[in-house]
N, C-alpha and C. Protein backbone atom coordinates (compact mmCIF):
# COMPACT_ATOMS: atom_id res chain seq x y z
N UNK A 1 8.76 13.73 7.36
CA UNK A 1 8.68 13.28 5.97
C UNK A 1 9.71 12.18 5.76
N UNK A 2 9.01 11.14 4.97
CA UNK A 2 10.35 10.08 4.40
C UNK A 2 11.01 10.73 3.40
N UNK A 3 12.05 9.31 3.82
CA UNK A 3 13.24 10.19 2.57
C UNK A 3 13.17 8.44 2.19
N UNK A 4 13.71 8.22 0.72
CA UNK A 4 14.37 6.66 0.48
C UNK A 4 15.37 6.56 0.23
N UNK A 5 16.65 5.42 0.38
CA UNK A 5 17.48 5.58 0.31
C UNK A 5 17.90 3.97 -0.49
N UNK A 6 18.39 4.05 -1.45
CA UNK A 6 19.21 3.45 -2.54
C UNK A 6 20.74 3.58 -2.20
N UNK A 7 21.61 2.74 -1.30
CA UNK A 7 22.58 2.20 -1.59
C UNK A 7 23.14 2.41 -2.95
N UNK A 8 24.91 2.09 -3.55
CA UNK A 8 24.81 2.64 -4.15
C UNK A 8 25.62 1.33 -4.50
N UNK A 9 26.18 0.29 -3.38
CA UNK A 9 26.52 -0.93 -3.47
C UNK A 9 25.67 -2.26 -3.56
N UNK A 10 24.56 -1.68 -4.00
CA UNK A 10 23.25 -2.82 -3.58
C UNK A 10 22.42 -2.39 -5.08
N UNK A 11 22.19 -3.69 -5.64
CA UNK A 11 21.28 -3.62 -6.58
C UNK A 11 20.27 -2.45 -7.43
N UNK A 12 20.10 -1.62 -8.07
CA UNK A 12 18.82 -1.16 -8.20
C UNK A 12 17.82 -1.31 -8.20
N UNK A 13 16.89 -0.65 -7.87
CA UNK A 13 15.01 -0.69 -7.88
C UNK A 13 15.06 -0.66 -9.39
N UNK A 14 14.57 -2.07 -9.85
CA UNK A 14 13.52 -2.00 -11.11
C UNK A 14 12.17 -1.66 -11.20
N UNK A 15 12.06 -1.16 -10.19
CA UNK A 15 9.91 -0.87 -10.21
C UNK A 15 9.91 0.37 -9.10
N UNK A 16 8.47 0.51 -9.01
CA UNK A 16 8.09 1.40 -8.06
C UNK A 16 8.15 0.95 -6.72
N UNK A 17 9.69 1.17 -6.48
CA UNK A 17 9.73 0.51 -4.97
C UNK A 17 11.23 0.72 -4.47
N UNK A 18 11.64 1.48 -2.87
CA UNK A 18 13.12 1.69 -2.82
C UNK A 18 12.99 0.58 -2.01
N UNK A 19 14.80 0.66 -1.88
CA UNK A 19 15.42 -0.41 -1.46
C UNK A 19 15.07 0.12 0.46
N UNK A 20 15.51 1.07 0.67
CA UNK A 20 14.55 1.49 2.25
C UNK A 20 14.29 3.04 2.19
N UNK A 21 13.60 3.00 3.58
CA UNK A 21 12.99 4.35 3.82
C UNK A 21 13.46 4.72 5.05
N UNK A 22 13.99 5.93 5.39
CA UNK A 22 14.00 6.26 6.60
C UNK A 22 12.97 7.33 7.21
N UNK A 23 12.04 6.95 8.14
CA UNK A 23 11.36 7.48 8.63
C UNK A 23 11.42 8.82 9.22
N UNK A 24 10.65 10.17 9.41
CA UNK A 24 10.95 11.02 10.59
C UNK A 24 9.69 11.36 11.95
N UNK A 25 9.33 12.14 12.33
CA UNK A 25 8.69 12.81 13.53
C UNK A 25 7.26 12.85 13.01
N UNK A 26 6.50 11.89 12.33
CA UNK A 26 5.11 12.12 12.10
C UNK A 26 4.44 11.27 12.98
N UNK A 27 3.39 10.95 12.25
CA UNK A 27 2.31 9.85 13.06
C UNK A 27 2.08 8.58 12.03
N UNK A 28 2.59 7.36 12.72
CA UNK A 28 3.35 6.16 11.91
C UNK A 28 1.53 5.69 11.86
N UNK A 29 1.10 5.19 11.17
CA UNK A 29 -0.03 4.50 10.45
C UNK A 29 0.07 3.00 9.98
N UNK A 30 -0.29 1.98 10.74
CA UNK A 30 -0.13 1.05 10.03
C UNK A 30 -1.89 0.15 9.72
N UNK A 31 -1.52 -0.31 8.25
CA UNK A 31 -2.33 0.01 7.63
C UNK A 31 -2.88 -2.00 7.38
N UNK A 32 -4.21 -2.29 7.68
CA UNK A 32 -4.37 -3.29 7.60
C UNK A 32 -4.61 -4.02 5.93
N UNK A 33 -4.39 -5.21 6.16
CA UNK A 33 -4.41 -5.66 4.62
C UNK A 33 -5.91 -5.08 3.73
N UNK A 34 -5.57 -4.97 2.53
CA UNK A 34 -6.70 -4.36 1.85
C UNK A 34 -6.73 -5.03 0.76
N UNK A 35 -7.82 -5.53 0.46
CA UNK A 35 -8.30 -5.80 -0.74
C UNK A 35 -9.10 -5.46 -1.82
N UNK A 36 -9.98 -6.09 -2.70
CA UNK A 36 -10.44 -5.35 -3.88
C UNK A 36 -11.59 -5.65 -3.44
N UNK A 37 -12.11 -4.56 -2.13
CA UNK A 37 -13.65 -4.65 -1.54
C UNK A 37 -14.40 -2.93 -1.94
N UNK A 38 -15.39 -3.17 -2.63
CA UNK A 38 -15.82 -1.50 -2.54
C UNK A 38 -16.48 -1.45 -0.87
N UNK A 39 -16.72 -0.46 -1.00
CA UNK A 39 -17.53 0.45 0.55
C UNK A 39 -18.59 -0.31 0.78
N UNK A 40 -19.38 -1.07 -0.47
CA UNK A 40 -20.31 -1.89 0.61
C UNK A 40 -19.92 -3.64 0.41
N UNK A 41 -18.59 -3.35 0.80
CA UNK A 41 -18.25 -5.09 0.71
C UNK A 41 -18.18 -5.95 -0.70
N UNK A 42 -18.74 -5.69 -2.00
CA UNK A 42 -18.95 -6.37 -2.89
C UNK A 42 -17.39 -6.48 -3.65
N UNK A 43 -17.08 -7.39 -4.12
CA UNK A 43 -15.61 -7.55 -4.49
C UNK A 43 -15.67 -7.13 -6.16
N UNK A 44 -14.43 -6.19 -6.27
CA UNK A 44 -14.26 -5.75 -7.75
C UNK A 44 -13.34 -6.49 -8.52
N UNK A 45 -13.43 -6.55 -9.61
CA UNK A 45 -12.95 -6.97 -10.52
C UNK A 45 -12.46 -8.75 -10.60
N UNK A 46 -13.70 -9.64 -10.24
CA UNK A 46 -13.48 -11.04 -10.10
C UNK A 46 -12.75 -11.20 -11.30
N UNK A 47 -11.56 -11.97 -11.69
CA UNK A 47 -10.68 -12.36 -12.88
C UNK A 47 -9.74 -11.75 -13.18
N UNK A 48 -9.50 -10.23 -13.04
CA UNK A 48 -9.13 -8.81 -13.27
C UNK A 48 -8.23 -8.67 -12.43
N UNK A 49 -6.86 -8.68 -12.57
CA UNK A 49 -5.73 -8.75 -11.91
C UNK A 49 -5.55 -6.72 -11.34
N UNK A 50 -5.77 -6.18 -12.79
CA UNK A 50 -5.72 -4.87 -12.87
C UNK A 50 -6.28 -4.00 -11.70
N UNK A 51 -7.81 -4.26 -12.22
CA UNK A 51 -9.05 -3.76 -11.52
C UNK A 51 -9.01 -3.70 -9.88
N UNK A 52 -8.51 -5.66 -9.58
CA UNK A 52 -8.32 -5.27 -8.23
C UNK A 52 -6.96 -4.93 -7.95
N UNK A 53 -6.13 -4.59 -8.27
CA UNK A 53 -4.94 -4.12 -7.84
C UNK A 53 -5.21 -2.30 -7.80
N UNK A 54 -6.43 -1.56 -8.61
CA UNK A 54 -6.27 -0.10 -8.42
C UNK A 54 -7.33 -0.13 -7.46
N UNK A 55 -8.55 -1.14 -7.23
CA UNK A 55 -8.98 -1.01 -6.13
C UNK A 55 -8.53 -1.29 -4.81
N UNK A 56 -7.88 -1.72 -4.51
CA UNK A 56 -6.61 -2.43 -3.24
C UNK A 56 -6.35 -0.92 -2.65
N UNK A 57 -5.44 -0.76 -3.86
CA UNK A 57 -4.75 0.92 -4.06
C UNK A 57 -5.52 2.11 -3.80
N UNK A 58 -6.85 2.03 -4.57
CA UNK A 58 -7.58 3.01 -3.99
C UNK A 58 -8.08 3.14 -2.89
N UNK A 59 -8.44 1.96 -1.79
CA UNK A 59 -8.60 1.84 -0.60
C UNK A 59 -7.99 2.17 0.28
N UNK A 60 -6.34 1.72 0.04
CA UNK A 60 -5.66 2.43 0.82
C UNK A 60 -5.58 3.89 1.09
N UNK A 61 -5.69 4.34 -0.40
CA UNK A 61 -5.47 6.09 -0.37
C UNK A 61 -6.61 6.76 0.58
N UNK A 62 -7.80 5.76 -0.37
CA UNK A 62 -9.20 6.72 0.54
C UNK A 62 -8.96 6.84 2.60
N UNK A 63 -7.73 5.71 3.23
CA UNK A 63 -8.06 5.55 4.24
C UNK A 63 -7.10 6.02 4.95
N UNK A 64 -5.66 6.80 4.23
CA UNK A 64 -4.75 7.83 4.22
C UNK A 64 -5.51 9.00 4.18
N UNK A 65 -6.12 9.10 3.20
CA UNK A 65 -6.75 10.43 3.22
C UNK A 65 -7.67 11.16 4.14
N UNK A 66 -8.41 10.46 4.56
CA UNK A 66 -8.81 10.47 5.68
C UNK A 66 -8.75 10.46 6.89
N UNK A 67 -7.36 10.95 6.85
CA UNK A 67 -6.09 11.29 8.06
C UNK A 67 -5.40 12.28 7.67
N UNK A 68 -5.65 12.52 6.52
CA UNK A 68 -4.61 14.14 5.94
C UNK A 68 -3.60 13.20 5.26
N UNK A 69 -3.15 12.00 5.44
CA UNK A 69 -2.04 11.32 4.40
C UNK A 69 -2.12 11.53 2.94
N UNK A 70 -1.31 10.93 2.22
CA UNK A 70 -1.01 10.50 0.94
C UNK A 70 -0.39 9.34 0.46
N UNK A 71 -0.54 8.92 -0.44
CA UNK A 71 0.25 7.58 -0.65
C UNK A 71 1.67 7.92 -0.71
N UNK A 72 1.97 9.46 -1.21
CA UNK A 72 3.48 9.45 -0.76
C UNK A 72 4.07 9.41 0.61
N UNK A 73 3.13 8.94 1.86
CA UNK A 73 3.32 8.82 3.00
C UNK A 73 3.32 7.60 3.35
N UNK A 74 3.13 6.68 2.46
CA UNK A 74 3.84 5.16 2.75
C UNK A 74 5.04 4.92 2.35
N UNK A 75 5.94 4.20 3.68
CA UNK A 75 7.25 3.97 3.80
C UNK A 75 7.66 2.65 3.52
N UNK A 76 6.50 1.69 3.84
CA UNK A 76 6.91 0.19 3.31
C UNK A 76 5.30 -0.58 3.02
N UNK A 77 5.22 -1.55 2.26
CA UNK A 77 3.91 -2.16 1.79
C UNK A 77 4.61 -3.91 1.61
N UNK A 78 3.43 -4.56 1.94
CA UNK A 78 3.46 -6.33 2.13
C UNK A 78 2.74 -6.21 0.79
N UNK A 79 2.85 -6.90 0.20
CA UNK A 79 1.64 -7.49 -1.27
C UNK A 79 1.31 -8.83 -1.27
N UNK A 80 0.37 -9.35 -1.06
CA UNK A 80 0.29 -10.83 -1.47
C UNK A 80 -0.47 -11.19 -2.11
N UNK A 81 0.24 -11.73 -3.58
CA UNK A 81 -1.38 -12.16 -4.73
C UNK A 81 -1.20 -13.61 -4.72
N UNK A 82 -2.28 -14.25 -5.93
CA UNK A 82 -2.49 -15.59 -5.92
C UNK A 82 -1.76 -15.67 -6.96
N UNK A 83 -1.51 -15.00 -8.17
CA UNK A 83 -0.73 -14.59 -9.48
C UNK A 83 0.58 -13.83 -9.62
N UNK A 84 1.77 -14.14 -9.38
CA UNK A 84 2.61 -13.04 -9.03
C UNK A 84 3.05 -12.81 -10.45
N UNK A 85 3.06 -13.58 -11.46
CA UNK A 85 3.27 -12.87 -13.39
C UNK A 85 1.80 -11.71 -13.45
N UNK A 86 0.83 -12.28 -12.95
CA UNK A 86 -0.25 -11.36 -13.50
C UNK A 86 0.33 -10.02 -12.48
N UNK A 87 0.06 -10.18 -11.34
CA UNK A 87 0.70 -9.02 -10.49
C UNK A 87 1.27 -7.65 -11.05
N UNK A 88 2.61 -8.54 -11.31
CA UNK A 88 4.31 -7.76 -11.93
C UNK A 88 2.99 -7.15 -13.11
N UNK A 89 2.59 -7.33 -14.25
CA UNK A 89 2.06 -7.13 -15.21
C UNK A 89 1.70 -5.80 -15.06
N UNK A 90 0.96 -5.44 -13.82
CA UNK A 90 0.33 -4.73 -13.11
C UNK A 90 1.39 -2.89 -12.43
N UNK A 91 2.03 -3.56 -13.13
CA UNK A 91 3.55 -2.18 -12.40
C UNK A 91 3.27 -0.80 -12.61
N UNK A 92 2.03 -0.65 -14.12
CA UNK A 92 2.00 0.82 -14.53
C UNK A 92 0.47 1.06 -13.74
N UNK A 93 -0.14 0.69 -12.82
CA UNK A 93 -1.03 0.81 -11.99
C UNK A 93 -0.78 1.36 -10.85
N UNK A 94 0.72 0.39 -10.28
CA UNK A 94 1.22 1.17 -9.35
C UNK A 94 1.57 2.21 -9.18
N UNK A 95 2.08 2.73 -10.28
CA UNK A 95 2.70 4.12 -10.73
C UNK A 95 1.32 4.97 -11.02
N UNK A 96 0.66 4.63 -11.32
CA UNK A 96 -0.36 5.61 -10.86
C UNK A 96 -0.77 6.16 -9.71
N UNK A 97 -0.71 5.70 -8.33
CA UNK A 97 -0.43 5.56 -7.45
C UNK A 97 0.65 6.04 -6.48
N UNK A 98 1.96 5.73 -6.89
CA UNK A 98 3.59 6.08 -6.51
C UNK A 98 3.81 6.91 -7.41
N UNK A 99 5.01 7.41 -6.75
CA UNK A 99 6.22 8.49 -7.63
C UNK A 99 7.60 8.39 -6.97
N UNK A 100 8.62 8.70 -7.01
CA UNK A 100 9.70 8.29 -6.32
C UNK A 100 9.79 9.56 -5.53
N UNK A 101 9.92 9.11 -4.11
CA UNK A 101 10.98 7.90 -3.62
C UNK A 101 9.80 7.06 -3.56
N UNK A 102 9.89 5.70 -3.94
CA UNK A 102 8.96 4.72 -3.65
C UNK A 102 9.32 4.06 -2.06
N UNK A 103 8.06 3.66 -1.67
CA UNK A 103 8.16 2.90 -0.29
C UNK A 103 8.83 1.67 -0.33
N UNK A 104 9.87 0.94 0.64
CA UNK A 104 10.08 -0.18 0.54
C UNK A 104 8.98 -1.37 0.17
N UNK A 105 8.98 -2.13 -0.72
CA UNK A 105 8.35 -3.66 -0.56
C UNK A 105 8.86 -4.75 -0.61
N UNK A 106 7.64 -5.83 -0.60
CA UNK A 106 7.80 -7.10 -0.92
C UNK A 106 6.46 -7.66 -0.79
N UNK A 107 6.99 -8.61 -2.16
CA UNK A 107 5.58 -9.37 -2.75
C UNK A 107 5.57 -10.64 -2.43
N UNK A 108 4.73 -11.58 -2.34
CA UNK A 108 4.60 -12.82 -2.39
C UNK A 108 3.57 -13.20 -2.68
N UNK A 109 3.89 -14.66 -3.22
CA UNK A 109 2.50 -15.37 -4.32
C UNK A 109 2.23 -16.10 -2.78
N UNK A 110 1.16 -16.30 -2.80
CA UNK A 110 0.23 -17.08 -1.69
C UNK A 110 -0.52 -18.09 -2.35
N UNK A 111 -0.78 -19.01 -2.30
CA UNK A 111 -1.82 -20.14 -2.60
C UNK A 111 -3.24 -19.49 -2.97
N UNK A 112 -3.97 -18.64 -1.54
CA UNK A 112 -5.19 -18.69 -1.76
C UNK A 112 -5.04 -17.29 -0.83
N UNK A 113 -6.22 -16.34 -0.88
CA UNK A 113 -6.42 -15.50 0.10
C UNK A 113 -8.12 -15.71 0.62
N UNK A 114 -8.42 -15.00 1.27
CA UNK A 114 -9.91 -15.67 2.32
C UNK A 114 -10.95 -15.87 1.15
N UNK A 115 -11.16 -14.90 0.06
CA UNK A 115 -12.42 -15.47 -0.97
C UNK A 115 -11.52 -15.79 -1.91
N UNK A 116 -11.32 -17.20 -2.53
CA UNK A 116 -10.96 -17.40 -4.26
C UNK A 116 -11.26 -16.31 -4.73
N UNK A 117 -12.08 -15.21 -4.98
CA UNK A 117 -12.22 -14.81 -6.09
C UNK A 117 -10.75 -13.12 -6.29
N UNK A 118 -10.80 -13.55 -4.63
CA UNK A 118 -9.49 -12.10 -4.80
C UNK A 118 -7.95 -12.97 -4.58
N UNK A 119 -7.63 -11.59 -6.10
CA UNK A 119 -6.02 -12.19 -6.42
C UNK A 119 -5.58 -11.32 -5.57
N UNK A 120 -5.49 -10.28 -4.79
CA UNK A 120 -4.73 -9.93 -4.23
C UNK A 120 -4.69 -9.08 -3.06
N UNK A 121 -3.90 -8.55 -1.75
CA UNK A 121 -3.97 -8.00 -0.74
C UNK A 121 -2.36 -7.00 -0.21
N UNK A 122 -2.97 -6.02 0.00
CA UNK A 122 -1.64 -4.74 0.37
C UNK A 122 -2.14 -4.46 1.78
N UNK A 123 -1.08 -4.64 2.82
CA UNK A 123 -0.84 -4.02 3.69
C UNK A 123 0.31 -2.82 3.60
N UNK A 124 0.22 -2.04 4.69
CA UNK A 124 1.51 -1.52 4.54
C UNK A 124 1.99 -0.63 5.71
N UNK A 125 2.70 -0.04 6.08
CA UNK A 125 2.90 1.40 7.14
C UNK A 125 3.16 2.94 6.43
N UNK A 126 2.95 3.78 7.06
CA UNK A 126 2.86 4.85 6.35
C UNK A 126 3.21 6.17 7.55
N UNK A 127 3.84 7.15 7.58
CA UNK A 127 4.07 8.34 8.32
C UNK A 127 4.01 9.54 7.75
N UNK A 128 2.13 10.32 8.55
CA UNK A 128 2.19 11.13 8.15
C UNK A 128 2.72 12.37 8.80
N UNK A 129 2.96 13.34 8.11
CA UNK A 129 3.42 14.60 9.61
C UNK A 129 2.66 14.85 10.02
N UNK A 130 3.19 15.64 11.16
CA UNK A 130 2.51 16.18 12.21
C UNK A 130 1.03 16.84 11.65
N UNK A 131 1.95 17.80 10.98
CA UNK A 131 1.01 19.29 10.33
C UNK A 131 0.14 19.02 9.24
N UNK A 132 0.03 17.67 8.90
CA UNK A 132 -0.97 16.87 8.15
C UNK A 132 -1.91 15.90 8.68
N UNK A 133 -1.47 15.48 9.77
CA UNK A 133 -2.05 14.38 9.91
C UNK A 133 -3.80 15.08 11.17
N UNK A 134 -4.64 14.26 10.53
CA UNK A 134 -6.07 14.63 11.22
C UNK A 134 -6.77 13.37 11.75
N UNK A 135 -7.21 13.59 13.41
CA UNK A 135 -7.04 12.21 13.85
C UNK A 135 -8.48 11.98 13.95
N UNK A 136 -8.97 10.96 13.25
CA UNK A 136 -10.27 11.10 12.95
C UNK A 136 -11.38 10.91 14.13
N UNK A 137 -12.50 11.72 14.24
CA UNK A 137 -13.65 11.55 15.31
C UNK A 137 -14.04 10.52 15.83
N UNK A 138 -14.00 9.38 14.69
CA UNK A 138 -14.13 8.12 14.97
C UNK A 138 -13.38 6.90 15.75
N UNK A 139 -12.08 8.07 16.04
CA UNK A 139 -10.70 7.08 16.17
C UNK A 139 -11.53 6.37 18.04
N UNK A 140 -10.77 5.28 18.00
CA UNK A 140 -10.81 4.38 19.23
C UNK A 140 -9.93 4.17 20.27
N UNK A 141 -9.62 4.47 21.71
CA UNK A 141 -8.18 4.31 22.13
C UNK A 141 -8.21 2.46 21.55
N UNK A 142 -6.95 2.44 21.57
CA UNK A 142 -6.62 0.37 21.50
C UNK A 142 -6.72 0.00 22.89
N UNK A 143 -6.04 0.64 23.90
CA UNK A 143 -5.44 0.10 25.34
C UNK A 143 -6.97 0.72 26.26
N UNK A 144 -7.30 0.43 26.04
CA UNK A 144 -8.40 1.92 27.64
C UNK A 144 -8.05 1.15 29.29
């Protein structure tokens, strides 16, 4: 299980997010960028900063979950929107989502991501335990 850890000489977390995480003995997950795609590809919420930021979010969870994870099993997350005021706007979404200890982040505004029409993309890593984690039927070796 993570733990987060807040320094006590270092700034505070204004949002849903610690300053680090220290990892333990699970199964580390890293999690490819996600965007605001439903299950059959069609993109949600064109304009909708919101919409795709809980779909991003919900993607991730559905693909934690499906390992026995939780989003409280992410330890750090990348964000990159095209809007970073609309983004921030977006903080009580996250928290739907998070609870503390929050995972380390960091955001950045990007120019463009692969379709104009999406503002935004979350990668992240995540460790689930042992005694949770379910390795799916589908899984692939990487190396054979």
């Amino acid at each position: 299980m993570a733990k987060s850890f807040d320094p006590p000489n270092v700034w505070s977390p204004f949002g849903a997010f610690s300053q680090s995480v220290i990892s333990g003995d699970g199964q580390t997950i890293y999690l490819k960028g996600q965007v605001a795609l439903e299950r059959d590809g069609k993109i949600v919420g064109e304009g909708d900063m919101a919409a795709q930021v809980a779909q991003v979010l919900q993607n991730i969870s559905d693909i934690l979950g499906a390992m026995g994870g939780r989003m409280s099993d992410i330890v750090s997350l990348q964000q990159f929107t095209t809007d970073i005021q609309a983004f921030m706007r977006c903080s009580e979404m996250r928290m739907r989502f998070f609870e503390a200890p929050y995972p380390v982040t960091t955001t950045l505004e990007v120019s463009s991501l692969y379709d104009q029409r999406l503002l935004v993309e979350i990668t992240g890593i995540a460790e689930i335990p042992i005694d949770r984690f379910i390795l799916p039927d589908t899984a692939q070796e990487k190396h054979q």
